[in-house]
Protein backbone atom coordinates (compact mmCIF):
# COMPACT_ATOMS: atom_id res chain seq x y z
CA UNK A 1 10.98 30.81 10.01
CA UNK A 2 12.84 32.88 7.27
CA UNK A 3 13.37 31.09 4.38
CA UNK A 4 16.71 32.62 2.21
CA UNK A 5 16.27 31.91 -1.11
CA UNK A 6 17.47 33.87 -4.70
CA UNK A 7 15.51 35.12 -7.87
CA UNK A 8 14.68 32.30 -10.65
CA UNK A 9 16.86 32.62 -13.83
CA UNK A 10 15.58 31.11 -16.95
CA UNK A 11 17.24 30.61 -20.33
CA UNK A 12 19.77 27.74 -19.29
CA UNK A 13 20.21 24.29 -20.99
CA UNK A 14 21.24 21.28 -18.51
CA UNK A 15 21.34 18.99 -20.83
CA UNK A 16 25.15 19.11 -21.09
CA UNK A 17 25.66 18.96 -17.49
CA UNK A 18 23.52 15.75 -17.45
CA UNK A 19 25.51 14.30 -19.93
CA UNK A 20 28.50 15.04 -18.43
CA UNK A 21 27.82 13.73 -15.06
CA UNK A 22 26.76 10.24 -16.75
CA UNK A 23 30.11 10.05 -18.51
CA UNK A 24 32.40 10.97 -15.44
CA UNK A 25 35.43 8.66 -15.03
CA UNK A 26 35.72 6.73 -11.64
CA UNK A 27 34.30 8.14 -8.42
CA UNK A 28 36.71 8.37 -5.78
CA UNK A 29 37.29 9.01 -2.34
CA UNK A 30 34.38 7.35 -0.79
CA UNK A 31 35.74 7.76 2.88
CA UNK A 32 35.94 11.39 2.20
CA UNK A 33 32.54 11.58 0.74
CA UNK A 34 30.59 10.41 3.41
CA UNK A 35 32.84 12.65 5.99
CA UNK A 36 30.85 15.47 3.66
CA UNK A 37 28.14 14.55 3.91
CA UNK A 38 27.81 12.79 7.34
CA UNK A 39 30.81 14.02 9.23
CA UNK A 40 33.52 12.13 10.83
CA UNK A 41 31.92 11.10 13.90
CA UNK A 42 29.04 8.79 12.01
CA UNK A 43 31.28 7.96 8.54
CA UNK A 44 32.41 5.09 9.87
CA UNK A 45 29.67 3.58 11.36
CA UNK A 46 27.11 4.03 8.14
CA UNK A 47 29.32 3.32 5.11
CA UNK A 48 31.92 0.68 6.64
CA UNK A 49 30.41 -1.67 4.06
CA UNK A 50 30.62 1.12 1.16
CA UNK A 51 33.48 2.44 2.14
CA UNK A 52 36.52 -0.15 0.91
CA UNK A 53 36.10 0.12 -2.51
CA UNK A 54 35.05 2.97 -4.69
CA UNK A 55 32.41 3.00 -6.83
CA UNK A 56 32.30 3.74 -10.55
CA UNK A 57 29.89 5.81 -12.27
CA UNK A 58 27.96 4.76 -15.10
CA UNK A 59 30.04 5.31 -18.35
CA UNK A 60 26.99 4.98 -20.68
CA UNK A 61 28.65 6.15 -23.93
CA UNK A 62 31.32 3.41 -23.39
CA UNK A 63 31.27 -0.29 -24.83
CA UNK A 64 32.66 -1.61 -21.62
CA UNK A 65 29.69 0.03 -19.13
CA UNK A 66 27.84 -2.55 -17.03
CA UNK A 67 24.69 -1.32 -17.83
CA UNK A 68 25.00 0.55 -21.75
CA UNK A 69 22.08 1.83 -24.01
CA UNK A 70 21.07 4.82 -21.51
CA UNK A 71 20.72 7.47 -23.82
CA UNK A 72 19.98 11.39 -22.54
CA UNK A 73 16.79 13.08 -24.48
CA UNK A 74 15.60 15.42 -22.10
CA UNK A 75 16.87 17.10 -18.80
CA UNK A 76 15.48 18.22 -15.84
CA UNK A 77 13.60 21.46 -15.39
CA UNK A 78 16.12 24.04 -15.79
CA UNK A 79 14.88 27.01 -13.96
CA UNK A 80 15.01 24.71 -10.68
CA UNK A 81 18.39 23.17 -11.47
CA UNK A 82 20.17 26.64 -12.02
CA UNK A 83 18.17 28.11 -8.97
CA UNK A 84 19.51 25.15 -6.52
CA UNK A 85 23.01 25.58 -8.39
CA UNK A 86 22.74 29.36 -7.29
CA UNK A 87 21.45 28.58 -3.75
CA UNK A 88 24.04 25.72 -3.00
CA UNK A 89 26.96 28.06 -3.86
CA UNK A 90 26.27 30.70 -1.66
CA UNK A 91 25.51 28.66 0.97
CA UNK A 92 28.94 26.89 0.93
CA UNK A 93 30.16 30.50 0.70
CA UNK A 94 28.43 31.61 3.63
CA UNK A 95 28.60 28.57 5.71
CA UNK A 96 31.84 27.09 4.27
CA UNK A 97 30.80 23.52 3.45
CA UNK A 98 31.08 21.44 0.54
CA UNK A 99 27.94 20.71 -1.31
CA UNK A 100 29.47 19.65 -4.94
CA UNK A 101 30.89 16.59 -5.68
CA UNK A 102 31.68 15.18 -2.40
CA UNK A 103 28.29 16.09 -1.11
CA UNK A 104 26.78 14.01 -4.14
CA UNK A 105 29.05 11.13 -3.55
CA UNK A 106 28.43 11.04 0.21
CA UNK A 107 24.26 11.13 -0.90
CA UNK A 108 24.86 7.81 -2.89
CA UNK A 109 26.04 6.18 -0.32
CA UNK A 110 23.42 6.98 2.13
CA UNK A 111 20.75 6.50 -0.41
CA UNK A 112 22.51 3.11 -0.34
CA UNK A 113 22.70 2.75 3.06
CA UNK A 114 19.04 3.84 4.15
CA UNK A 115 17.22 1.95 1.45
CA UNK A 116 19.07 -1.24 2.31
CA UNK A 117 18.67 -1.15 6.02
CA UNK A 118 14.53 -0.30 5.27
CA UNK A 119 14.17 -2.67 2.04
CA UNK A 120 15.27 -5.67 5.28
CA UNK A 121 13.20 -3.90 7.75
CA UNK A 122 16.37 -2.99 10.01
CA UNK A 123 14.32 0.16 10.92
CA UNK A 124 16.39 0.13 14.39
CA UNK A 125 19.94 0.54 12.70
CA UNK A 126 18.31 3.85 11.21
CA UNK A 127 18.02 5.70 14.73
CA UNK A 128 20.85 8.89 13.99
CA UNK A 129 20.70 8.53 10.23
CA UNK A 130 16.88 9.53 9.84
CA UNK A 131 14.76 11.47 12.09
CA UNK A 132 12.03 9.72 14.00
CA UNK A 133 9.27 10.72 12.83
CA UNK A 134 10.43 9.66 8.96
CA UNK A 135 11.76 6.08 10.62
CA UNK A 136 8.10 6.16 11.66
CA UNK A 137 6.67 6.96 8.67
CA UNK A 138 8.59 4.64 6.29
CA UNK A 139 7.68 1.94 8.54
CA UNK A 140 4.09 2.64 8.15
CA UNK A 141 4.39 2.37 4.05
CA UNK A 142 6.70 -0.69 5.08
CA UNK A 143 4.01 -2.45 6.39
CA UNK A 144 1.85 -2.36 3.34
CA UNK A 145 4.62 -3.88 1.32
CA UNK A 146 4.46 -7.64 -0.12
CA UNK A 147 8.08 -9.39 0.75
CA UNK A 148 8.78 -9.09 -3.20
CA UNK A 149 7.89 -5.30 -3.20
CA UNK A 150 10.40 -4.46 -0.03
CA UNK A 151 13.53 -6.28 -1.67
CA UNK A 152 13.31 -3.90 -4.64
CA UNK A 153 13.60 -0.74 -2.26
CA UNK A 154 17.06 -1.16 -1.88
CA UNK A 155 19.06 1.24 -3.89
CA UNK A 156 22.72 -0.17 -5.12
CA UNK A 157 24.95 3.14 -5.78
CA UNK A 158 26.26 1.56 -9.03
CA UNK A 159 22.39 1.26 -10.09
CA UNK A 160 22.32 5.67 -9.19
CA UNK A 161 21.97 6.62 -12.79
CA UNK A 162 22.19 10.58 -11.81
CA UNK A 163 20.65 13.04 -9.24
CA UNK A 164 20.23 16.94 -8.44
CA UNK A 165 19.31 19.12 -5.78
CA UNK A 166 15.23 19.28 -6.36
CA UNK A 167 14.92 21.93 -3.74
CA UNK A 168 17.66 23.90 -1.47
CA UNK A 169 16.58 26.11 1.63
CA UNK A 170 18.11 27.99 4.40
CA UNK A 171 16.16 28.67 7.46
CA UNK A 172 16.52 30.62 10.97
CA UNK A 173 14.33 30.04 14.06
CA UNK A 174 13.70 32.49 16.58
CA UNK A 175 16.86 31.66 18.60
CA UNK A 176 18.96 32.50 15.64
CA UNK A 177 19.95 28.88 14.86
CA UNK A 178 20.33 28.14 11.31
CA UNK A 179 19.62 24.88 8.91
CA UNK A 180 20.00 23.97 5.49
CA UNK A 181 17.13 21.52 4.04
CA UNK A 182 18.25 19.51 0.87
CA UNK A 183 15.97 17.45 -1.08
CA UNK A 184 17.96 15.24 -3.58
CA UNK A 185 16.05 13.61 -6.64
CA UNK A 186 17.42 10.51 -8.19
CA UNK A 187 17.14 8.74 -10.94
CA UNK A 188 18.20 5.19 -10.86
CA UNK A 189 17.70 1.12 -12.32
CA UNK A 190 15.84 -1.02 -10.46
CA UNK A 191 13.55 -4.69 -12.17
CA UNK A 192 10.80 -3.71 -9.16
CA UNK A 193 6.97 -4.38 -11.21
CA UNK A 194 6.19 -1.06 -11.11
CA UNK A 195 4.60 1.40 -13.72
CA UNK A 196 6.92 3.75 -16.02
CA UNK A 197 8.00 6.32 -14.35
CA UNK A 198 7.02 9.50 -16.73
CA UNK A 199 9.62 11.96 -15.29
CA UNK A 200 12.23 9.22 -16.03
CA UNK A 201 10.92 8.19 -19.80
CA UNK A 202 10.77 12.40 -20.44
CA UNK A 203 14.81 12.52 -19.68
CA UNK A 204 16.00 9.05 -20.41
CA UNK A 205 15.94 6.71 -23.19
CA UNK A 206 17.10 3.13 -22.64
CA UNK A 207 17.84 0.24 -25.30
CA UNK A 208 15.62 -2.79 -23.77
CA UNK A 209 17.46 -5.19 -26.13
CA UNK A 210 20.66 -4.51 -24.01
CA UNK A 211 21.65 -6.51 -20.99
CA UNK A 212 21.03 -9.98 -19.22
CA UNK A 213 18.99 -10.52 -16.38
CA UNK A 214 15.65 -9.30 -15.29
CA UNK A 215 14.34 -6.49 -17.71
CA UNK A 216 15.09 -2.71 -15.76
CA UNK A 217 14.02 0.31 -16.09
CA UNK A 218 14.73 4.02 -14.32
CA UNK A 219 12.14 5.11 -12.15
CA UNK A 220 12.93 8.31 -9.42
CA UNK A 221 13.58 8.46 -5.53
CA UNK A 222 13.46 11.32 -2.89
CA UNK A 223 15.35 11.82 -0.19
CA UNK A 224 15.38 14.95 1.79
CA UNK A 225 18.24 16.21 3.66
CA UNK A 226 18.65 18.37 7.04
CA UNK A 227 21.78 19.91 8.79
CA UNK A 228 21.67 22.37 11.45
CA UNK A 229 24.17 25.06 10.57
CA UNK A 230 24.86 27.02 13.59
CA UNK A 231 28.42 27.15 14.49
CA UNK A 232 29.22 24.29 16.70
CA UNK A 233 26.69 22.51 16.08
CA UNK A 234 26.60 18.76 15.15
CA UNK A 235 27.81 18.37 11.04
CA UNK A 236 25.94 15.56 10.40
CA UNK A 237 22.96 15.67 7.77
CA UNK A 238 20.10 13.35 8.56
CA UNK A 239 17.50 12.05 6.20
CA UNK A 240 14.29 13.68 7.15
CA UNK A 241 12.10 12.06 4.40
CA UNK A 242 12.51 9.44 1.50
CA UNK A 243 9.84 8.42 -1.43
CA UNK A 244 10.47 5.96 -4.03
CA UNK A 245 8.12 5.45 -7.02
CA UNK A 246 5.22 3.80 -6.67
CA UNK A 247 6.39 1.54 -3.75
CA UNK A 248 7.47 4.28 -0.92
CA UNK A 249 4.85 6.93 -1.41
């Protein structure tokens, strides 16, 4: 397999990018987002429940946020972020496709989607969204779940506090087919008993003495992404692995 992939750049600050993506306005267009991500032919059948309202993303700096006192004091490595950045835009150069903001919003809702479906162990409503062998996999960490542990698996998109492409690749096999491989990290709330998450307390500060309800904290998710990008091939992405913090790993 050749891999296509770009020089590392150093020297580049994300921090304002990070902030800027938790302060966005409203998201919109969730019908379109999941045609972006998933393609027309399976939008409607794996965000119909998403898909008649929009959204909103967290507006942390604002009194009337949901969820406020999420403060930004770190950011992601940024020698992977602007490396991803770099990959992702010549790929949607190359292979015209939209990887930006509509491929983020169609992510959220199949991180939604996919964690629901496993946290209620609906592993046969998965069959065209994942690949086999990760159905088969997640249902083997499943298993070793307590009933409490495999409700908190389920990922709300309003709880998505932000996310980033944690590794990009192009491939070729032998017959000249192409794919793309995305894995998407995430950062989100959950009130799951589970240890602090130290790549969540390094870039995020929250205030515990704000909110009701169960105390939450951010912890991280992975889910991996793959497309085949010959031309005429089938659009749709399909989640080829997911791994939540210490409950999916």
């Amino acid at each position: 397999m050749r891999r296509i992939s770009c020089r590392d750049l150093s020297g580049v600050l994300v921090a304002s990018s990070l902030t800027k993506e938790l302060s966005a306005n409203k998201l919109q267009g969730s019908k379109q987002a999941c045609r972006a991500l998933y393609g027309p032919r399976r939008q409607s059948r794996l965000c119909s429940a998403c898909c008649s309202s929009t959204v909103p993303y967290r507006q942390y700096c604002k009194s009337t946020d949901p969820h406020p006192g999420i403060s930004v004091v770190g950011t992601p490595d940024p020698i992977t972020w602007i490396r991803n950045k770099v990959i992702l835009a010549l790929t949607e150069l190359y292979f015209d496709l939209d990887l930006s903001v509509e491929f983020d919003r169609g992510v959220k809702q199949a991180v939604f989607q996919v964690s629901t479906r496993v946290s209620k162990g609906r592993f046969e409503e998965l069959r065209g969204l994942m690949s086999e062998e990760a159905v088969a996999d997640v249902r083997r960490r499943y298993n070793t779940l307590t009933e409490v542990q495999r409700g908190h698996l389920a990922i709300s998109s309003d709880d998505i506090v932000f996310l980033l492409p944690e590794d990009v690749s192009v491939v070729s096999d032998s017959r000249g087919r192409k794919f793309c491989s995305i894995t998407m990290r995430l950062w989100h709330l959950t009130s799951a008993d589970v240890p602090e998450d130290p790549e969540s307390t390094r870039i995020f500060r929250m205030d515990p003495s704000i909110g009701d309800g169960p105390p939450k904290k951010i912890i991280t998710a992975v889910y991996e992404f793959h497309r085949e990008l010959t031309a005429g091939a089938d659009p749709s992405w399909t989640v080829t692995h997911i791994w939540h913090w210490k409950q999916l790993e």
